[in-house]
C-alpha atoms as a PDB file:
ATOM      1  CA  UNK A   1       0.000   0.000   0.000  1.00  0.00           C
ATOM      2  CA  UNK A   2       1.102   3.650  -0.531  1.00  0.00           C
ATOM      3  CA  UNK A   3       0.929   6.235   0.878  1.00  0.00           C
ATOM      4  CA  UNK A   4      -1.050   8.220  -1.850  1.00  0.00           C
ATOM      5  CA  UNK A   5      -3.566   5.038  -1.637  1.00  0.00           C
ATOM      6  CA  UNK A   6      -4.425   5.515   2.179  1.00  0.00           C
ATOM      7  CA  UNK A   7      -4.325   8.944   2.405  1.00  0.00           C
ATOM      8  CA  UNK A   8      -7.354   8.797  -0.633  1.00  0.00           C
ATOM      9  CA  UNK A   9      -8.733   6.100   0.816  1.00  0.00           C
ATOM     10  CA  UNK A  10      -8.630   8.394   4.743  1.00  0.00           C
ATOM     11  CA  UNK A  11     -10.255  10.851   2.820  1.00  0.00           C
ATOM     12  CA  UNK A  12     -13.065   9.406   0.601  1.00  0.00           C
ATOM     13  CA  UNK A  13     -13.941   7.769   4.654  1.00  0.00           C
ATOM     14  CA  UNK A  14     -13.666  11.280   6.577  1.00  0.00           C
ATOM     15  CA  UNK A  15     -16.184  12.847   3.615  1.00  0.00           C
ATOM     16  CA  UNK A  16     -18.707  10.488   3.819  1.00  0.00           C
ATOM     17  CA  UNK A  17     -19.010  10.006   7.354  1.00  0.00           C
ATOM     18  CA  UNK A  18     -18.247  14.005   8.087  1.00  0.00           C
ATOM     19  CA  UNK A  19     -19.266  16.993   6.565  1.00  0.00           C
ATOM     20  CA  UNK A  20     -17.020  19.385   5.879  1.00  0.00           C
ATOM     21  CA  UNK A  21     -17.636  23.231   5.161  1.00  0.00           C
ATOM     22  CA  UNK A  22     -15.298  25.859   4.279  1.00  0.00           C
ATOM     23  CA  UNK A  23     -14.761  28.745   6.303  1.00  0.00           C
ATOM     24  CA  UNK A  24     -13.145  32.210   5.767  1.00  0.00           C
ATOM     25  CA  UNK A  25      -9.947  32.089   7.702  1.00  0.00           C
ATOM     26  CA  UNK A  26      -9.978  35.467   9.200  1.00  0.00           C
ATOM     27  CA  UNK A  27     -13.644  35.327   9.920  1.00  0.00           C
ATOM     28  CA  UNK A  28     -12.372  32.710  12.143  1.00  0.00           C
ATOM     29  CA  UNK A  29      -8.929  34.308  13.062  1.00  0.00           C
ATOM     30  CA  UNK A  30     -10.769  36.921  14.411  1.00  0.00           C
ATOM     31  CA  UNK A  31     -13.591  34.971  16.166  1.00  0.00           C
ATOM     32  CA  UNK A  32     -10.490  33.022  18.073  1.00  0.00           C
ATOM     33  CA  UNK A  33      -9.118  36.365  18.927  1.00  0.00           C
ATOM     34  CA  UNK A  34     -12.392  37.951  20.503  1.00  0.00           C
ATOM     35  CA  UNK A  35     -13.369  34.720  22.896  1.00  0.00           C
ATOM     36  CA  UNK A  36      -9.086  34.692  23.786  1.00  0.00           C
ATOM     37  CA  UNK A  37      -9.496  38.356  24.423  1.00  0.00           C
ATOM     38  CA  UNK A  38     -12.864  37.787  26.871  1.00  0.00           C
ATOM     39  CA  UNK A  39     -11.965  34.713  28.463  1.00  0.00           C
ATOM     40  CA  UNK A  40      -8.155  34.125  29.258  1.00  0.00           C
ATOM     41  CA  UNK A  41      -6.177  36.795  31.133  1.00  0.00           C
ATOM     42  CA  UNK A  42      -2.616  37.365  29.941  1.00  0.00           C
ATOM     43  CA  UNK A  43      -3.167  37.051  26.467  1.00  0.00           C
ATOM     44  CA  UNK A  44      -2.619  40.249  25.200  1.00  0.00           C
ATOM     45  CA  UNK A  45      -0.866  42.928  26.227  1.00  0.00           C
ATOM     46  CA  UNK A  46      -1.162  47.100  25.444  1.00  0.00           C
ATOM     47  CA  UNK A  47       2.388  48.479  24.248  1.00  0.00           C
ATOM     48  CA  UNK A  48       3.581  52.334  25.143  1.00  0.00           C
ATOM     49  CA  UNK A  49       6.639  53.262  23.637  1.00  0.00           C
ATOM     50  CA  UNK A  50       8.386  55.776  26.566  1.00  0.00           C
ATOM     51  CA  UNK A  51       6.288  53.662  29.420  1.00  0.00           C
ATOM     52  CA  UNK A  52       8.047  51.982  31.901  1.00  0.00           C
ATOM     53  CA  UNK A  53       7.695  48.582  31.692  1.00  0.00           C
ATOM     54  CA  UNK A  54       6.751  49.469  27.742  1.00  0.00           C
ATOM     55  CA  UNK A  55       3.840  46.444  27.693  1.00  0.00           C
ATOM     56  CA  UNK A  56       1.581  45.168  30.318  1.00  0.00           C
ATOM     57  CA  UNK A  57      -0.164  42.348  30.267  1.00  0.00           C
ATOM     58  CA  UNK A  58      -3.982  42.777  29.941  1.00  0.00           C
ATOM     59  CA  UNK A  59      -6.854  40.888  32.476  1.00  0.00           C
ATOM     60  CA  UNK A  60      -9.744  39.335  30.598  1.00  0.00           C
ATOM     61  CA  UNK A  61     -12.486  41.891  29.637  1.00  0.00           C
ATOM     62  CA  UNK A  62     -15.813  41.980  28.264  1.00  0.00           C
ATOM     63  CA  UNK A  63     -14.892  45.378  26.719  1.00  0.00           C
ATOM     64  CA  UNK A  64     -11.943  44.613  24.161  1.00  0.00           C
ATOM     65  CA  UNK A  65     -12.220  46.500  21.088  1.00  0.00           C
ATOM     66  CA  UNK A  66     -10.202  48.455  19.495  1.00  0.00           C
ATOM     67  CA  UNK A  67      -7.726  46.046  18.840  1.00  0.00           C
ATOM     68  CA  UNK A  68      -4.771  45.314  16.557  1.00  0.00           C
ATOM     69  CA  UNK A  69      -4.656  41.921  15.127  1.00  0.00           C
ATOM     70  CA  UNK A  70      -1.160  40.869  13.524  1.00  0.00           C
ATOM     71  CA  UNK A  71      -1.105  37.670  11.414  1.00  0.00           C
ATOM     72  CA  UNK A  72       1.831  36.390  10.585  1.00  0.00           C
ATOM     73  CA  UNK A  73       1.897  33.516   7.736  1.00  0.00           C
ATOM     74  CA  UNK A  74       3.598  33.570   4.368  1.00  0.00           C
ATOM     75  CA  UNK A  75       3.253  36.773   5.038  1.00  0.00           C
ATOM     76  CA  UNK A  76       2.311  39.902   7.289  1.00  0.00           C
ATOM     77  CA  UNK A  77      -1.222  41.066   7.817  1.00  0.00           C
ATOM     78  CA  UNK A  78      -2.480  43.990  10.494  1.00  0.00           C
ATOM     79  CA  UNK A  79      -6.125  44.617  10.929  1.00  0.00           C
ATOM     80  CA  UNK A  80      -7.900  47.074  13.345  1.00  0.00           C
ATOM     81  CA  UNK A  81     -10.965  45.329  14.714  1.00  0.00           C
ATOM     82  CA  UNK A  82     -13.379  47.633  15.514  1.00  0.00           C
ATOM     83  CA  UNK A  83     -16.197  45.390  16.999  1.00  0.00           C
ATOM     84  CA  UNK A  84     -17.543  41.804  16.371  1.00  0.00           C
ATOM     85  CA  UNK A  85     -19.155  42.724  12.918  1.00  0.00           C
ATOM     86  CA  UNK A  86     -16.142  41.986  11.087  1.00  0.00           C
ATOM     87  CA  UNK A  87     -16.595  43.301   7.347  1.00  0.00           C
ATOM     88  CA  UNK A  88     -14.142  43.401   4.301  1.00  0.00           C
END
């Protein structure tokens, strides 16, 4: 058996017993970010240039927008969310 033979045959099993939808990957990017943002302390932090330390960790808030998202993949990507509406 090969490889390419199992990994067709995984598949053609995973489809028909699964359903699988496609979803926009920084609809969900950002949907990740928003729960991390209201849920886990620590997982951001706010940056000031001349501060003293010059980031500090943020608690968990219900209240977390504006915020700067920063992907980084093949390449570099830097939205502003403004809210949970996320439009193009």
């Amino acid at each position: 058996m090969s490889f390419a033979w199992f990994t067709s045959a995984f598949l053609q099993i995973i489809f028909c017993v699964y359903r699988v939808d496609k979803e926009n990957e920084i609809d969900c990017l950002i949907k990740g970010c928003n729960f991390l943002l209201k849920n886990i302390p620590n997982e951001a932090f706010m940056y000031h240039r001349n501060a003293e330390p010059q980031y500090v960790f943020q608690s968990a808030d219900p209240n977390i927008f504006p915020y700067l998202l920063v992907n980084i993949g093949s390449g570099v990507s830097i939205m502003k969310v403004r809210s949970y509406f996320w439009r193009w």
